[in-house]
N, C-alpha and C. Protein backbone atom coordinates (compact mmCIF):
# COMPACT_ATOMS: atom_id res chain seq x y z
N UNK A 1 -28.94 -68.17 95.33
CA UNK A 1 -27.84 -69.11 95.32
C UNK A 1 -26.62 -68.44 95.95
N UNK A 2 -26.24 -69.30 96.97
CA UNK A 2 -24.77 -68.47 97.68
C UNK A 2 -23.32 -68.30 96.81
N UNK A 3 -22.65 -67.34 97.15
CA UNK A 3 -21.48 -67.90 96.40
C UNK A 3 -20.26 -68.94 96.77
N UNK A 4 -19.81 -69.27 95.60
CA UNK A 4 -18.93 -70.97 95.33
C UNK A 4 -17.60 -70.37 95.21
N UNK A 5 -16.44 -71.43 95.78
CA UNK A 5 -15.63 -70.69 95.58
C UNK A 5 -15.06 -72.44 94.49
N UNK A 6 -13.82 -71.43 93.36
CA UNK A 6 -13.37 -73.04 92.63
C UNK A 6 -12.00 -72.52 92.70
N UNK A 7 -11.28 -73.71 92.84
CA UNK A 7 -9.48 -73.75 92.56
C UNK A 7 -9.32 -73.89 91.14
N UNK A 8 -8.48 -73.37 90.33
CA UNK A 8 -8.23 -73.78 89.24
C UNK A 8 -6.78 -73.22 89.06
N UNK A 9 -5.99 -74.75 88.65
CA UNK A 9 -4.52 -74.77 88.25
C UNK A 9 -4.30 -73.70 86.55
N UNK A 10 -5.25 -73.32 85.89
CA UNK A 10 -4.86 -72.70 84.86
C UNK A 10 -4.52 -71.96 84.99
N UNK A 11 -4.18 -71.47 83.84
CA UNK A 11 -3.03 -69.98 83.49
C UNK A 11 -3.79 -68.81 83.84
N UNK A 12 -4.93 -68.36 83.03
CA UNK A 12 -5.77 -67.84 82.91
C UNK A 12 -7.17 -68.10 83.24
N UNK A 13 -7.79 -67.46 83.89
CA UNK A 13 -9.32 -67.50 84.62
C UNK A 13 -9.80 -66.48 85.04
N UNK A 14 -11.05 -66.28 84.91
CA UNK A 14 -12.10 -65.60 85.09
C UNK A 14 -12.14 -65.38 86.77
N UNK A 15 -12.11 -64.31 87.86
CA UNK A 15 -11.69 -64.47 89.31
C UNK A 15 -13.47 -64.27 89.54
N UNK A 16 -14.89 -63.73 88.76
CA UNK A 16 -15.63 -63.68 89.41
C UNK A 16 -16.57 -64.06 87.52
N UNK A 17 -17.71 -65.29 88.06
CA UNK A 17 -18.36 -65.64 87.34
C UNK A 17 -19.88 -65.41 87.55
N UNK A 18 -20.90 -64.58 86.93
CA UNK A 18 -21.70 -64.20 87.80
C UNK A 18 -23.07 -64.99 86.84
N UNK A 19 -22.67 -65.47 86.51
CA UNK A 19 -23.94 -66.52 85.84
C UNK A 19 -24.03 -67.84 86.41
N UNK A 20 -22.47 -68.13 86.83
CA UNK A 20 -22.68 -69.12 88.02
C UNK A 20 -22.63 -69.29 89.58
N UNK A 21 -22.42 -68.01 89.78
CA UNK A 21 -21.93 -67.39 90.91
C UNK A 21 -21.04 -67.74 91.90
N UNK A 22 -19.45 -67.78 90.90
CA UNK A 22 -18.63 -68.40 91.00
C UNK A 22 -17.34 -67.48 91.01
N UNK A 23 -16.43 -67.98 92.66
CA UNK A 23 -15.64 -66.97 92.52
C UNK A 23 -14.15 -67.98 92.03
N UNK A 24 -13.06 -67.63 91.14
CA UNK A 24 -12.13 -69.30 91.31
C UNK A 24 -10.90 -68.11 91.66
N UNK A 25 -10.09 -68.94 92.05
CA UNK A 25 -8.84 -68.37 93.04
C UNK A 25 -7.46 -69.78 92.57
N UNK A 26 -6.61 -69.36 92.54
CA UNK A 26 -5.81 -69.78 91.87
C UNK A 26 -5.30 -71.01 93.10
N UNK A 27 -5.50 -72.41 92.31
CA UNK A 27 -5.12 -73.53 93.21
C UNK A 27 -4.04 -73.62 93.59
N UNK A 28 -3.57 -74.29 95.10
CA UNK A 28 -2.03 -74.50 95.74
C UNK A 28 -2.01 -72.84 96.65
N UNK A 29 -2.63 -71.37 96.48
CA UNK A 29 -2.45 -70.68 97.21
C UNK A 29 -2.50 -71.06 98.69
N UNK A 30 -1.96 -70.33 99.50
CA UNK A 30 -1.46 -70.41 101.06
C UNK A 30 -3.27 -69.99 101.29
N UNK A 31 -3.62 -70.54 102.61
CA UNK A 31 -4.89 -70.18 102.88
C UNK A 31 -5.29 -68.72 103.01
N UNK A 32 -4.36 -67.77 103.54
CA UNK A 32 -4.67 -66.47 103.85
C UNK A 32 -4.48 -65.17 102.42
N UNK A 33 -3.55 -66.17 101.40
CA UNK A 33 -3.73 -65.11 100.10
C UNK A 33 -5.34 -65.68 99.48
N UNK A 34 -5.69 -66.68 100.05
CA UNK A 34 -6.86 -67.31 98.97
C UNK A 34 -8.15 -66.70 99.65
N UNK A 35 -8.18 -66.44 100.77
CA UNK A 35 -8.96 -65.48 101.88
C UNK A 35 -8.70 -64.16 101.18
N UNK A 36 -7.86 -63.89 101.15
CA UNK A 36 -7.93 -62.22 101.12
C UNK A 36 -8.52 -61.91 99.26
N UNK A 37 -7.85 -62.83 98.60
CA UNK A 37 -8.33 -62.62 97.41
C UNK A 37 -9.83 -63.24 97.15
N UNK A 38 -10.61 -63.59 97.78
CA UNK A 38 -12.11 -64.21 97.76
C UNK A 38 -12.58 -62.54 98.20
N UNK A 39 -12.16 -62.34 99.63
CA UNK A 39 -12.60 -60.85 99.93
C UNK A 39 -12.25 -59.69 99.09
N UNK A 40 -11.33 -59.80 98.31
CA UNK A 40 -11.31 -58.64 97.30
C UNK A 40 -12.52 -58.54 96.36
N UNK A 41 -12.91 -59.94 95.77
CA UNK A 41 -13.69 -59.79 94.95
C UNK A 41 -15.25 -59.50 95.50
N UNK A 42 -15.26 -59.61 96.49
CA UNK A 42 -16.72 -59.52 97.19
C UNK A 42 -16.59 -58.51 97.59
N UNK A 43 -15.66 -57.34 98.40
CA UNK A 43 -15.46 -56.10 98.20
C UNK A 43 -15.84 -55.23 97.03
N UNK A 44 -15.04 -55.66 95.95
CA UNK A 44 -15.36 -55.22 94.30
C UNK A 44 -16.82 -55.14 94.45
N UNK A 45 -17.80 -56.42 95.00
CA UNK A 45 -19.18 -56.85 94.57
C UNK A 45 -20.33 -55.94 95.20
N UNK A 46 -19.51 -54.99 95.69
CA UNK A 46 -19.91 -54.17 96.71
C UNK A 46 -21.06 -55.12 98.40
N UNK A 47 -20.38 -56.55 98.67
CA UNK A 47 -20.73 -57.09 99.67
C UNK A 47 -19.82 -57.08 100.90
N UNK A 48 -20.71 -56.15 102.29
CA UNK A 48 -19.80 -55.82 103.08
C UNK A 48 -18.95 -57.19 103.42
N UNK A 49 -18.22 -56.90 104.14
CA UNK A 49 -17.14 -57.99 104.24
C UNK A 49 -16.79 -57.94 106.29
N UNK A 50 -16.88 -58.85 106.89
CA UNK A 50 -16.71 -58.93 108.39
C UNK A 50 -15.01 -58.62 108.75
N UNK A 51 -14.44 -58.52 109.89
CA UNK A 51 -13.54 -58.47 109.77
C UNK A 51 -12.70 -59.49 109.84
N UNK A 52 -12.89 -60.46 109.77
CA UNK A 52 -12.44 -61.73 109.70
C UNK A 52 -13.57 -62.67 108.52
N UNK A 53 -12.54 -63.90 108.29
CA UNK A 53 -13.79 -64.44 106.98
C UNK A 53 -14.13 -63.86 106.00
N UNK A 54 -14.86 -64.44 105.41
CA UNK A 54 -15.14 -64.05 103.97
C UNK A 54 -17.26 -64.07 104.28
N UNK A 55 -17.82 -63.73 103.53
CA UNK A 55 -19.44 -63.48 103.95
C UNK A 55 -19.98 -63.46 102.58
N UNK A 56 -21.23 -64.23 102.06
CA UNK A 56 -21.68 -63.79 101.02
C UNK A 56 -22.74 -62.62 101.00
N UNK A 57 -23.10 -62.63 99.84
CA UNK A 57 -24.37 -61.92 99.88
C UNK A 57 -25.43 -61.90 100.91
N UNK A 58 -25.20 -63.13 101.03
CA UNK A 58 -26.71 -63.38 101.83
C UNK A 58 -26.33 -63.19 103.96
N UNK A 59 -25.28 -63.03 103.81
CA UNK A 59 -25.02 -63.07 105.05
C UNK A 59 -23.98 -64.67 105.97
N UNK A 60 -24.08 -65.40 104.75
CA UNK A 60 -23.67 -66.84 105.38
C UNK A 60 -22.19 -66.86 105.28
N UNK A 61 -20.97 -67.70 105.56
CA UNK A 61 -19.64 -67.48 105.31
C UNK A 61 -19.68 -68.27 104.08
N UNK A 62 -18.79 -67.53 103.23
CA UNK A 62 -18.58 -67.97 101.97
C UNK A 62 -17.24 -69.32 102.38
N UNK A 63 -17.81 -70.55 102.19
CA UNK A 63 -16.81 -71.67 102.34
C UNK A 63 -15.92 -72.48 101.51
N UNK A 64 -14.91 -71.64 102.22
CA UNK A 64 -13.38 -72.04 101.08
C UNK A 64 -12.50 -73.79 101.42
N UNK A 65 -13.36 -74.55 102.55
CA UNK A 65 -12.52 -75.99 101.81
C UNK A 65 -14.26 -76.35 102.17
N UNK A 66 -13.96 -77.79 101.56
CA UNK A 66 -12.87 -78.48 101.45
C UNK A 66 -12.48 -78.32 100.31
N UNK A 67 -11.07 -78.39 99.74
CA UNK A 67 -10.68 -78.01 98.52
C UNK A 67 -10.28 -79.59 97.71
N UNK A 68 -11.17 -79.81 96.82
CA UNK A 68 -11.15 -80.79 96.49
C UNK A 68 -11.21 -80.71 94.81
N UNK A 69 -10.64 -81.24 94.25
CA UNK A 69 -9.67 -80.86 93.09
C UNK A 69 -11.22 -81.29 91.95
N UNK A 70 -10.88 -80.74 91.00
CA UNK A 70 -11.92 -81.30 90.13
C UNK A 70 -11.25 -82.65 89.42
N UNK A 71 -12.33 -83.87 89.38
CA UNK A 71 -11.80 -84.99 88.74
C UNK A 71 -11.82 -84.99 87.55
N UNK A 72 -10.90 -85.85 86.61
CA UNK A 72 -10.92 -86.24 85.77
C UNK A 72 -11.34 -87.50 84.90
N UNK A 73 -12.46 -87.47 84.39
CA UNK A 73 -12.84 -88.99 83.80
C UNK A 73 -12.23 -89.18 82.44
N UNK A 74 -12.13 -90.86 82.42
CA UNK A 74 -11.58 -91.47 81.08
C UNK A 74 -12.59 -92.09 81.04
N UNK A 75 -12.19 -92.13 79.26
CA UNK A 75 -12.98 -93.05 78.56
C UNK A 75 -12.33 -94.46 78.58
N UNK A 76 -11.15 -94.52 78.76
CA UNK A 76 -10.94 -95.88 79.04
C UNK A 76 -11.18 -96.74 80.59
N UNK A 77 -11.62 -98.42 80.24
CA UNK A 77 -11.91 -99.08 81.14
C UNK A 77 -11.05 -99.85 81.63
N UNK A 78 -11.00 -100.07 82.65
CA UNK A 78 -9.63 -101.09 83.42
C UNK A 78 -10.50 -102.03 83.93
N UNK A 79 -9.90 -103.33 83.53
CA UNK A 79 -10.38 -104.59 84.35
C UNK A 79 -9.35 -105.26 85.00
N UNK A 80 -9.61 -105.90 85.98
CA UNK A 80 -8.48 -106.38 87.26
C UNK A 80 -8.95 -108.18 87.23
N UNK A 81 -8.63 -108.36 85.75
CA UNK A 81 -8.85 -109.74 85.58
C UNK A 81 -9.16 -110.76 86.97
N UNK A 82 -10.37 -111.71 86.66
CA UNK A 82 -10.80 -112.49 87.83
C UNK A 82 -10.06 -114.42 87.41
């Protein structure tokens, strides 16, 4: 399984999840701190790193958008009366 990258607006988070193989990087960062901090942790992972991009394990680029927010579901229903 390649690695995932997740945005998350919280306070606190986990930067490398290895049961899901999940790296999360703090949402709203500028593209090039969210790059460099994906490559830190894959550095850490001891996975060489290109000089440009980010690379997983396996050799493929680790792909940081589209950045698409996690949704939120309700339990409530809306009807748009007919």
């Amino acid at each position: 399984m390649c690695i995932r990258v997740h945005y998350s607006s919280a306070a606190s988070y986990v930067p490398w999840d290895s049961e899901r193989v999940i790296i999360t990087v703090p949402a709203g960062c500028p593209w090039l701190v969210t790059v460099g901090a994906v490559r830190a942790v894959l550095t850490q992972l001891d996975i060489p790193q290109p000089r440009f991009g980010a690379r997983c394990f396996c050799g493929e680029p680790v792909r940081l958008l589209p950045r698409v927010p996690k949704q939120r579901r309700s339990e409530q229903v809306m009807s748009h009366g007919a």
